[in-house]
Protein backbone atom coordinates (compact mmCIF):
# COMPACT_ATOMS: atom_id res chain seq x y z
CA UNK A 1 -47.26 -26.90 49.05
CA UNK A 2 -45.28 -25.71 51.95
CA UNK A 3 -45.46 -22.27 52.85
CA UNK A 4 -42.70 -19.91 55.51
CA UNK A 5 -44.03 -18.08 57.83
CA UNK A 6 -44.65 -15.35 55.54
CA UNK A 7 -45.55 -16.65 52.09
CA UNK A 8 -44.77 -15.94 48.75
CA UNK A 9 -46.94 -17.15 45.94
CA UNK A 10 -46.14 -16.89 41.75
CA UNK A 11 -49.13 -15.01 39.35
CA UNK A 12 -48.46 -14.73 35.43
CA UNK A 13 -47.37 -11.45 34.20
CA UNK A 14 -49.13 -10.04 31.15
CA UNK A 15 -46.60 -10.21 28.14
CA UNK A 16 -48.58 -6.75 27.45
CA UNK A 17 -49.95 -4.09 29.56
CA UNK A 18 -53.01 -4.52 28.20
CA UNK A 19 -55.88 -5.35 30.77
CA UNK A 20 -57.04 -7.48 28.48
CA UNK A 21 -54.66 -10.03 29.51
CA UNK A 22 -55.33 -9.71 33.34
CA UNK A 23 -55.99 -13.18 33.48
CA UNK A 24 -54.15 -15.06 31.15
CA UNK A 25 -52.48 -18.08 32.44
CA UNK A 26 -50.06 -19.00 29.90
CA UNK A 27 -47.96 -15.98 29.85
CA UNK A 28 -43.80 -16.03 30.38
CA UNK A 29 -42.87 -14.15 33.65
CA UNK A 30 -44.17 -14.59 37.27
CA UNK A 31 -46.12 -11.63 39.74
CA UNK A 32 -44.97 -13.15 43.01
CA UNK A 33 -46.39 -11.89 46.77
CA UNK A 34 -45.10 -11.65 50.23
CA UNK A 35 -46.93 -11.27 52.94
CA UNK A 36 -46.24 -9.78 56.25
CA UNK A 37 -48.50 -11.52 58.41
CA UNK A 38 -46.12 -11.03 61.70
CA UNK A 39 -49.01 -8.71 62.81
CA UNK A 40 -52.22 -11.19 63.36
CA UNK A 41 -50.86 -13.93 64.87
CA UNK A 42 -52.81 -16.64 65.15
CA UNK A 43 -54.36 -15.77 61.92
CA UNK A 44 -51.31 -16.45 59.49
CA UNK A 45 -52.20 -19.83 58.12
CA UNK A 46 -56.21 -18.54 57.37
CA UNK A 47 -54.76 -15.23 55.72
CA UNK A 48 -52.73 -17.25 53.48
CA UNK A 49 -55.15 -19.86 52.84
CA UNK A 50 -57.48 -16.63 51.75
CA UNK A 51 -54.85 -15.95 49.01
CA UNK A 52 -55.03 -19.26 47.82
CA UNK A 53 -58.73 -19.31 47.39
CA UNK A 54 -58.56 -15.71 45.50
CA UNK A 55 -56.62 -17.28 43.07
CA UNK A 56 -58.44 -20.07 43.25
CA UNK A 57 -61.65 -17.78 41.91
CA UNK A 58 -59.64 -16.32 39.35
CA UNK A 59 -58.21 -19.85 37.94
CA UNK A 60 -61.56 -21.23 37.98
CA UNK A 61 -63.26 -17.83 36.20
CA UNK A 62 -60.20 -18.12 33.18
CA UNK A 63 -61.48 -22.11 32.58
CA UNK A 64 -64.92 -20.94 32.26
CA UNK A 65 -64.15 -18.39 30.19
CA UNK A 66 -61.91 -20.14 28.05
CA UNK A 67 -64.11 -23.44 28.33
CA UNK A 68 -68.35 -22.42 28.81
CA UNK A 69 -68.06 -18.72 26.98
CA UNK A 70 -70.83 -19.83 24.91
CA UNK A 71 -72.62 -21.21 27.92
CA UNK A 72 -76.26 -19.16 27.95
CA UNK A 73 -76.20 -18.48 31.58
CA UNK A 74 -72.28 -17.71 31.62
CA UNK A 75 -73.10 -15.23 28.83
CA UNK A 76 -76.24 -13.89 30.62
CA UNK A 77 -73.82 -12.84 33.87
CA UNK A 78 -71.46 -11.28 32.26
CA UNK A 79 -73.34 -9.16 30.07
CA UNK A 80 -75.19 -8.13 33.14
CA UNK A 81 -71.87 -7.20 34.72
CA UNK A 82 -70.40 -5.82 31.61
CA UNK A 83 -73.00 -4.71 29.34
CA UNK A 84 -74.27 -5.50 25.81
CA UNK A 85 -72.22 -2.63 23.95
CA UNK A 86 -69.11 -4.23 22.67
CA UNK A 87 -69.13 -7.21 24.66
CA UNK A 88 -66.96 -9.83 23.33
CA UNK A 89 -64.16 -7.24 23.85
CA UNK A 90 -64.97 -6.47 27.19
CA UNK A 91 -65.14 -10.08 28.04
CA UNK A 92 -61.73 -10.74 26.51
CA UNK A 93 -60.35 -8.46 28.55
CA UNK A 94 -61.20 -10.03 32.26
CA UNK A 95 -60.13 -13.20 30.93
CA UNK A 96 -57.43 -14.64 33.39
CA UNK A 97 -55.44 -17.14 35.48
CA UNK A 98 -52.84 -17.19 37.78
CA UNK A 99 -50.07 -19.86 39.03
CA UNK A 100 -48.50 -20.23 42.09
CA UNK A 101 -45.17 -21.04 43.79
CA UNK A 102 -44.26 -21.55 47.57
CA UNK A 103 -41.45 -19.44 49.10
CA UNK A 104 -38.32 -19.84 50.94
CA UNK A 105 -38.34 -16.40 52.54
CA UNK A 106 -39.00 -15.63 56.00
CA UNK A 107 -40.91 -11.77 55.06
CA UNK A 108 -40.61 -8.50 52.88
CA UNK A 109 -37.37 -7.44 55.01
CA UNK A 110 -36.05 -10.75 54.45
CA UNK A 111 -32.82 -10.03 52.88
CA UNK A 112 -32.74 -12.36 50.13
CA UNK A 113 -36.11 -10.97 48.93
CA UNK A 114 -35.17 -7.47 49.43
CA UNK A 115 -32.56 -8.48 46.42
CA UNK A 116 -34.44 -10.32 44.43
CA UNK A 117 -38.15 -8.30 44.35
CA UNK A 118 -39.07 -6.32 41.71
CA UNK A 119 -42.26 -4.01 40.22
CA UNK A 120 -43.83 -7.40 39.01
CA UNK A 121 -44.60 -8.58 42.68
CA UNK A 122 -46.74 -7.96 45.81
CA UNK A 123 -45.88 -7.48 48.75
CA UNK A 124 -48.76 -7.89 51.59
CA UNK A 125 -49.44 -6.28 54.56
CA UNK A 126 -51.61 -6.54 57.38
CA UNK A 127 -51.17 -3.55 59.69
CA UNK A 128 -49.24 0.15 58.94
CA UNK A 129 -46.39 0.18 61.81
CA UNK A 130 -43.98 0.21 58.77
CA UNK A 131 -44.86 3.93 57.87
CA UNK A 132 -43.00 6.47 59.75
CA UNK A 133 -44.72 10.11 59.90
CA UNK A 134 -43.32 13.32 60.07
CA UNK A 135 -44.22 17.31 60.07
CA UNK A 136 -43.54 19.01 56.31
CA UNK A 137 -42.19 23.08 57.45
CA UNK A 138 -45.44 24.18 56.76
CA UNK A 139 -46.63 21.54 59.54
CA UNK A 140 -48.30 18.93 57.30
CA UNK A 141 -47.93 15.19 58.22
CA UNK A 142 -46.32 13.02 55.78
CA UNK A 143 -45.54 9.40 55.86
CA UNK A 144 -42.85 7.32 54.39
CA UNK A 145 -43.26 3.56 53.30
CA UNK A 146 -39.85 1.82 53.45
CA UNK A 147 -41.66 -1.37 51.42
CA UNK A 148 -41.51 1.78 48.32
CA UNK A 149 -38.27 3.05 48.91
CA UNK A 150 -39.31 5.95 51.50
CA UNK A 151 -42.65 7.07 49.09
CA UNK A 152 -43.69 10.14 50.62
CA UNK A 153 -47.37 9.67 51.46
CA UNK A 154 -49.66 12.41 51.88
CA UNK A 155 -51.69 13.37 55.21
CA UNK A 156 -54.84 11.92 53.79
CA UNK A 157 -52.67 8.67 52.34
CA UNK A 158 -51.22 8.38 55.92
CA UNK A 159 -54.68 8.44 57.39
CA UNK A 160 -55.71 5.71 55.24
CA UNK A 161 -53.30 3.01 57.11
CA UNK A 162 -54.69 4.68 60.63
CA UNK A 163 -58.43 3.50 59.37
CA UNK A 164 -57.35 0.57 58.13
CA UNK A 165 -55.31 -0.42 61.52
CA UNK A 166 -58.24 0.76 63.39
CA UNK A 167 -61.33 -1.99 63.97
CA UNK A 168 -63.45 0.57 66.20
CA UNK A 169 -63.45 3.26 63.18
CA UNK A 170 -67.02 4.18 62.22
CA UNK A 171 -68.81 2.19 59.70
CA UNK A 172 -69.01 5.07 57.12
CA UNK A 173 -65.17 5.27 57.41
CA UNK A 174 -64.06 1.51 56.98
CA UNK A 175 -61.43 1.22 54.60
CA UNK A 176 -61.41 -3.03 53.70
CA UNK A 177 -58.26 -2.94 51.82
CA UNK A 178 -56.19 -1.16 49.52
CA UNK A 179 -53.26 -1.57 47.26
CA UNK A 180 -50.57 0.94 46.39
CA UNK A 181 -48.67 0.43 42.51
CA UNK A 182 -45.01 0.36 42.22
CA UNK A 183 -45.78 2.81 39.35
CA UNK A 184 -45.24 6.56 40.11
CA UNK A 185 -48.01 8.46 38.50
CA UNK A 186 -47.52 12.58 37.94
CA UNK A 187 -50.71 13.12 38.91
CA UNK A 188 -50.25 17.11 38.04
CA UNK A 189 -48.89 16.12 34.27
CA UNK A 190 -51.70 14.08 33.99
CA UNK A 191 -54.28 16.49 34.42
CA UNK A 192 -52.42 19.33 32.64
CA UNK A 193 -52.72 16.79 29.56
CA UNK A 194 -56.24 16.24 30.32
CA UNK A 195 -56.80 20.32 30.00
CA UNK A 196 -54.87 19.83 27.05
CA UNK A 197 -57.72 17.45 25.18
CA UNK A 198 -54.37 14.90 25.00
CA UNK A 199 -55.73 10.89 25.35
CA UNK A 200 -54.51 9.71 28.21
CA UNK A 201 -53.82 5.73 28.44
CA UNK A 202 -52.27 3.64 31.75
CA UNK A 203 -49.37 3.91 31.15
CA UNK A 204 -49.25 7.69 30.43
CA UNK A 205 -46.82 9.96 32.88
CA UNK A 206 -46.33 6.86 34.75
CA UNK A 207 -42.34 5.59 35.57
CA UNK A 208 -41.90 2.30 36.75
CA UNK A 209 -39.58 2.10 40.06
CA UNK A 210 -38.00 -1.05 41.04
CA UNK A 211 -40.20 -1.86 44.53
CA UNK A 212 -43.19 -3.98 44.44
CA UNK A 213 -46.75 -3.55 44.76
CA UNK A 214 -48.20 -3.80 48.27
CA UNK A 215 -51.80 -4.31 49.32
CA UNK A 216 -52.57 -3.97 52.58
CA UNK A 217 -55.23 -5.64 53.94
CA UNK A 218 -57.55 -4.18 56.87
CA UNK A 219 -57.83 -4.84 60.31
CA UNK A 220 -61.61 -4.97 60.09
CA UNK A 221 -61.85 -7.35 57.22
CA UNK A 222 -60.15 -9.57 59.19
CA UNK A 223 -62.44 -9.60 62.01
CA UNK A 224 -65.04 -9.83 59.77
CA UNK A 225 -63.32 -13.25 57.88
CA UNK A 226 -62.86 -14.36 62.24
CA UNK A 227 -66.34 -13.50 62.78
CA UNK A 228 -67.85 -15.51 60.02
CA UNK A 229 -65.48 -18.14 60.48
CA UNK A 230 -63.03 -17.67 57.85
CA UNK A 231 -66.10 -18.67 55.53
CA UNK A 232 -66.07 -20.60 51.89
CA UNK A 233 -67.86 -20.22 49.04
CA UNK A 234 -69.49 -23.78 48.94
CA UNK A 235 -73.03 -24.93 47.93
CA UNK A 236 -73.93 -24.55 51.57
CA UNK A 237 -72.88 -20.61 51.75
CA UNK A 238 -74.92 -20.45 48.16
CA UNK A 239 -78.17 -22.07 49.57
CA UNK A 240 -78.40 -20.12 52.61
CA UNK A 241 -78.74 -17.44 50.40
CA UNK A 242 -81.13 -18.80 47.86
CA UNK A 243 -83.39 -18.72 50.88
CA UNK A 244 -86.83 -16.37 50.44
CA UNK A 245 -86.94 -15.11 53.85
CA UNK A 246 -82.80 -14.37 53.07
CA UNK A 247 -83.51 -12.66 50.06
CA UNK A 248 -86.17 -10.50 51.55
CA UNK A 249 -84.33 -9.79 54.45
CA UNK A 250 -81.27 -8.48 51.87
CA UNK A 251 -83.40 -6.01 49.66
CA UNK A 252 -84.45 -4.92 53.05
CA UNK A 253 -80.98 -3.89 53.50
CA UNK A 254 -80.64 -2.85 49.91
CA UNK A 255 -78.10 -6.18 49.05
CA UNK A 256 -77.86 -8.67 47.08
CA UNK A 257 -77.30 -12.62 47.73
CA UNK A 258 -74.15 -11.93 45.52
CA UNK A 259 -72.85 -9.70 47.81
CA UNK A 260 -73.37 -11.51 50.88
CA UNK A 261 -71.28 -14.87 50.10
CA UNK A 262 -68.72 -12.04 48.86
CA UNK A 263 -65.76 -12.72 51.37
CA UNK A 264 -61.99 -12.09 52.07
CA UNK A 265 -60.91 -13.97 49.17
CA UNK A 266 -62.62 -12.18 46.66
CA UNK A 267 -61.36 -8.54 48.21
CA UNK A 268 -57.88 -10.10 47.94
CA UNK A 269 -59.00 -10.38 44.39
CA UNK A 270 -60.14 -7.52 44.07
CA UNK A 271 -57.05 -5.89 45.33
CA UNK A 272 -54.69 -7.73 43.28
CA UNK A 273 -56.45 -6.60 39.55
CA UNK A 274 -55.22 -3.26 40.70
CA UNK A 275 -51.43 -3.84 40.46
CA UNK A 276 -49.87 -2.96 37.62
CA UNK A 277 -49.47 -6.88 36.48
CA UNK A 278 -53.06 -7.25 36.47
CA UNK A 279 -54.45 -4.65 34.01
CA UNK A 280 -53.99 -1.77 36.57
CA UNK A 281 -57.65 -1.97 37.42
CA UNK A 282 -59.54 1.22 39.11
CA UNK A 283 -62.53 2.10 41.46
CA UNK A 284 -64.67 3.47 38.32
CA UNK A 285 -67.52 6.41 39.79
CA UNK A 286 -71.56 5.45 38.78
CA UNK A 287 -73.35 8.39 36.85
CA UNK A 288 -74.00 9.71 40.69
CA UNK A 289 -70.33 9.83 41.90
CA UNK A 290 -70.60 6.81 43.77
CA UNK A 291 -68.04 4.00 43.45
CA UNK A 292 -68.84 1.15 41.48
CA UNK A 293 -68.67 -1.21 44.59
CA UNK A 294 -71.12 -4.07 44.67
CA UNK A 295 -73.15 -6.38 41.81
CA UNK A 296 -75.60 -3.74 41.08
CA UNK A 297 -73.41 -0.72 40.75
CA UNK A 298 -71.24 -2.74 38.47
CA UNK A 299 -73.33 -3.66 36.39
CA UNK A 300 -74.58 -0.09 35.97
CA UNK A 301 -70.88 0.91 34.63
CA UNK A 302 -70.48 -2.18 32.42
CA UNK A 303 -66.72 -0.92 32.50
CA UNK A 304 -64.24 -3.76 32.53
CA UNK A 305 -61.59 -1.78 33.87
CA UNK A 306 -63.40 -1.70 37.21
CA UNK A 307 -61.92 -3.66 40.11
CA UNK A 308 -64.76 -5.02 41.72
CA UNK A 309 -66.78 -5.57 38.02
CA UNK A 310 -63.52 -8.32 37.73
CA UNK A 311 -64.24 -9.59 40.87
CA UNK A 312 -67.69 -10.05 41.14
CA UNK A 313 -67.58 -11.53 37.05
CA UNK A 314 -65.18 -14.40 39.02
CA UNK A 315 -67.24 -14.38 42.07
CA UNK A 316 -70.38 -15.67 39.77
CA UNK A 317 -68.27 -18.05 37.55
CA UNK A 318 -67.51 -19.59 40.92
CA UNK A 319 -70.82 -19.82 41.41
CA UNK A 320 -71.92 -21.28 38.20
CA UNK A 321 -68.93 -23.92 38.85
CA UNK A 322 -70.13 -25.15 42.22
CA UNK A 323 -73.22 -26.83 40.60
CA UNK A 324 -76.39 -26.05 38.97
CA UNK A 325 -76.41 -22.57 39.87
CA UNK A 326 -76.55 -18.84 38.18
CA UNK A 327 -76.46 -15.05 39.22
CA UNK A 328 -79.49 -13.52 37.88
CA UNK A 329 -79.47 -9.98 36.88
CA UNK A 330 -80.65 -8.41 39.85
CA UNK A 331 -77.93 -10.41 42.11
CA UNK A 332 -79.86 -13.11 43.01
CA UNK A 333 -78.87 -17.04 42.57
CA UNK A 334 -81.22 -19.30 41.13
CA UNK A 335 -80.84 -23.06 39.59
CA UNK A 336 -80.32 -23.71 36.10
């Protein structure tokens, strides 16, 4: 596969809007993304090969799926992640696959792209320089993303892209991606409905523009991804953290061996189930307000709406693929 110096890949589009067909391989139409990777330099070929390997974990979670669902130990991780209430549903709907294509274009402002892209694809970005900022009368910053047709972006929004651009932001304030829909949401009709008592879906006081997705992907998860060496989820990366004195060391730090082999790839993934191609995933809040990030807050939702409950569900397939290995209940992997 030959790829330009930006890249654009193919993903199946859902014939529905339904989540439950965020990963469902034989479908008609094609979620393409281009990435902008003008911005890290030497880093282009590793970011790209980082997309490959999050579809990768989503190709090789839809086989499972489709091919082990009555596998004991495959059933045994995703009820953990998605509860025993209803389950054969909620399984159904984070089946998925994707397919991909190489591109001819040279980068989102690449002409020919700029004319051909649509609300099915993704664009990706690595850095914010794109939005332009500007005082409101009333002396409020705004931002404007040209990649959306000059979306007006709130203050808050536009200080989103300055944590994600910035690598020395504090810890507590690390951003590690984030995607934006092509859909326009009336967020202000939406909750008047809500007051209302009217049921709310998706799709409700949402318009569809014609721009694509874009994710944009953090300045300090790539450091991270350099730092670790642009890591793999292998059976060497799986071992390490089968380890005793590993696993004692993580509940020390209140983690899991799940979420340690967790890596770029997999927040790609994670990013990518929120488009509106992929089920239009969301961040879904724990019983304490805190987001569902991580294997053991996900599997206190059971919600299979949740990004990172799709992700993590893929992240232990690929697991269970890469030999005779499982993810226990409490995030731990053991043999089977």
């Amino acid at each position: 596969m030959v790829f330009s110096s930006s890249s654009l890949w193919g993903w199946s589009k859902p014939t529905s809007r339904d989540p439950a067909d965020c990963f469902q391989p034989e479908l008609t139409y094609h979620l393409r993304m281009m990435a902008d990777l003008s911005s890290i330099g030497k880093w282009e070929n590793e970011i790209k090969t980082e997309v490959r390997r999050a579809l990768d974990i989503a190709d090789t979670a839809y086989r499972i799926m489709r091919d082990n669902a009555n596998d004991a130990k495959v059933e045994r991780t995703a009820k953990c992640l998605l509860g025993q209430n209803d389950f054969q549903n909620k399984f159904d709907k984070v089946k998925g696959g994707f397919s991909r294509e190489p591109s001819a274009h040279s980068g989102p402002q690449d002409a020919q792209w700029l004319m051909e892209r649509s609300n099915v694809d993704v664009e990706i970005y690595c850095d914010g320089s794109r939005i332009s900022k500007s005082k409101t009368a009333k002396g409020r910053i705004i931002g404007r993303d040209p990649a959306q047709g000059n979306r007006v972006y709130s203050e808050e929004e536009v200080k989103d892209y300055k944590i994600c651009d910035d690598s020395n932001i504090p810890k507590s304030l690390r951003i590690r991606a984030f995607t934006v829909s092509s859909d326009l949401i009336d967020e202000k009709a939406r909750k008047e409905a809500i007051r209302r008592g009217e049921t709310i879906t998706l799709n409700s006081y949402t318009t569809e523009t014609a721009y694509a997705n874009t994710m944009q992907i953090c300045r300090k998860s790539i450091e991270f991804a350099v730092n670790d060496d642009w890591p793999i989820i292998d059976q060497r990366r799986i071992k390490k953290m089968m380890k005793k004195r590993k696993i004692a060391e993580l509940k020390e730090k209140g983690t899991t061996p799940i979420d340690e082999i967790t890596t770029l790839a997999t927040t790609i993934l994670h990013e990518l189930t929120h488009t509106n191609q992929a089920g239009k995933s969301f961040d879904v809040k724990t019983e304490n307000s805190k987001v569902a990030y991580g294997w053991k807050r996900c599997g206190s939702v059971g919600n299979p709406e949740n990004a990172d409950t799709i992700a993590f569900l893929a992240l232990a397939l690929k697991v269970w693929s890469l030999g005779n290995f499982y993810v226990k209940d409490d995030g731990e992997i053991a043999s089977r």
